[in-house]
Protein backbone atom coordinates (compact mmCIF):
# COMPACT_ATOMS: atom_id res chain seq x y z
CA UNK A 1 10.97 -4.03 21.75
CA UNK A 2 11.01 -7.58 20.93
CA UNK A 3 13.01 -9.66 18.09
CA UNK A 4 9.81 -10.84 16.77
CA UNK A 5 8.04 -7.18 16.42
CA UNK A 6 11.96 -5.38 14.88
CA UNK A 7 11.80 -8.66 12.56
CA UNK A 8 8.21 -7.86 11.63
CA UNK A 9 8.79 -4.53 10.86
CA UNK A 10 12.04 -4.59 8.59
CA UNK A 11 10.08 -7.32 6.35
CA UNK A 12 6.95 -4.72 5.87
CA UNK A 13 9.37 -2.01 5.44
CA UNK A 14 10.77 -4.00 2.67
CA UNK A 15 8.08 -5.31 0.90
CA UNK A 16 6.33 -2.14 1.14
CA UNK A 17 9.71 -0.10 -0.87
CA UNK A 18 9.40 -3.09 -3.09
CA UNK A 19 5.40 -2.68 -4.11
CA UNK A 20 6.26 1.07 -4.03
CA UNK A 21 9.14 0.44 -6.65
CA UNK A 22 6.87 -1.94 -8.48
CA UNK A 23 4.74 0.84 -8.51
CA UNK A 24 6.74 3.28 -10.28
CA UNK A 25 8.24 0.56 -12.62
CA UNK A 26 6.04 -0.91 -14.05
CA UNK A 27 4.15 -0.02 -17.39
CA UNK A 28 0.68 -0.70 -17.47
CA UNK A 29 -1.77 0.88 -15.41
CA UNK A 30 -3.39 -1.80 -13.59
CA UNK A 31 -0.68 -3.67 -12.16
CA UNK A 32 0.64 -0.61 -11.08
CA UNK A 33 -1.99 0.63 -9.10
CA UNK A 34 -2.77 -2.61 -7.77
CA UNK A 35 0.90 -2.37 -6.34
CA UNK A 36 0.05 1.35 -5.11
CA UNK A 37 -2.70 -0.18 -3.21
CA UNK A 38 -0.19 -2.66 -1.52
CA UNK A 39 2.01 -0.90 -0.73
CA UNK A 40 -0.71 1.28 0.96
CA UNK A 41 -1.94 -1.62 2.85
CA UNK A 42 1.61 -2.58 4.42
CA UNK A 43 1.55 1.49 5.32
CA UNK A 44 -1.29 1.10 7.45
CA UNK A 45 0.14 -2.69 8.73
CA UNK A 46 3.14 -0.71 10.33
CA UNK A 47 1.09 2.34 11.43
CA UNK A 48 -0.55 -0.47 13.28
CA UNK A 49 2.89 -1.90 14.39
CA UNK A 50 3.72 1.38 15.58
CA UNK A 51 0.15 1.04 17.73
CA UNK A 52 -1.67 3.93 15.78
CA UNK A 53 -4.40 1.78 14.86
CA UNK A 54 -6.60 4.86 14.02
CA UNK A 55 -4.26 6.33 11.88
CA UNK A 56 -3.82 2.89 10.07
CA UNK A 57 -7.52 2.57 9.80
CA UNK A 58 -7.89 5.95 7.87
CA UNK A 59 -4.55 4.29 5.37
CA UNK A 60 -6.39 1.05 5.04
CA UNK A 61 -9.69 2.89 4.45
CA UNK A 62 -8.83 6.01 2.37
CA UNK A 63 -5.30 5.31 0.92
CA UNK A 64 -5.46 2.15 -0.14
CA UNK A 65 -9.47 0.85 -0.78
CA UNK A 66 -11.19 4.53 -2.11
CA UNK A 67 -8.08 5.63 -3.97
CA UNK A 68 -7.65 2.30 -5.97
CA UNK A 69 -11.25 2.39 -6.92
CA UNK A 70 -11.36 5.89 -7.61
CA UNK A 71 -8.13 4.94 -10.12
CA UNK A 72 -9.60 1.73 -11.48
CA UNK A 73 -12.79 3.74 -12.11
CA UNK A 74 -10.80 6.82 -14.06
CA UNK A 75 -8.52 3.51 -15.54
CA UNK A 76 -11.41 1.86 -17.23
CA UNK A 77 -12.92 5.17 -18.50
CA UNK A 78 -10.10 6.00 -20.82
CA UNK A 79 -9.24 4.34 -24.00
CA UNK A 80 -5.55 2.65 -24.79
């Protein structure tokens, strides 16, 4: 494996605990599942990394684009 493609994946790894923390943390809804969704998206960038570029389609496709509508959708019906 290459320094460039270890590199690549420690950052991802990182910035993907860091959205997931973000996540967790944070308080309002939005932001939070806006940071779900990223760190869904880095997900499927290392599944893709880790050449399983169908399995990273079906994270990019289902985890991170249908589930953050489906929660910005159920966010905007309720009242604060």
């Amino acid at each position: 494996m290459s320094s460039w493609l270890s590199f690549a994946h420690i950052v991802v790894l990182v910035v993907m605990l860091i959205a997931a923390f973000l996540a967790v943390v944070l308080k309002d809804l939005l932001p939070s599942v806006i940071a779900l969704a990223a760190a869904s998206l880095l997900l499927s960038l290392e599944f893709y990394l880790l050449h399983a570029p169908d399995v990273a389609i079906a994270e990019a496709g289902i985890g991170a684009a249908l589930t953050m509508a489906i929660f910005i959708f159920a966010i905007r019906a309720t009242k604060k």
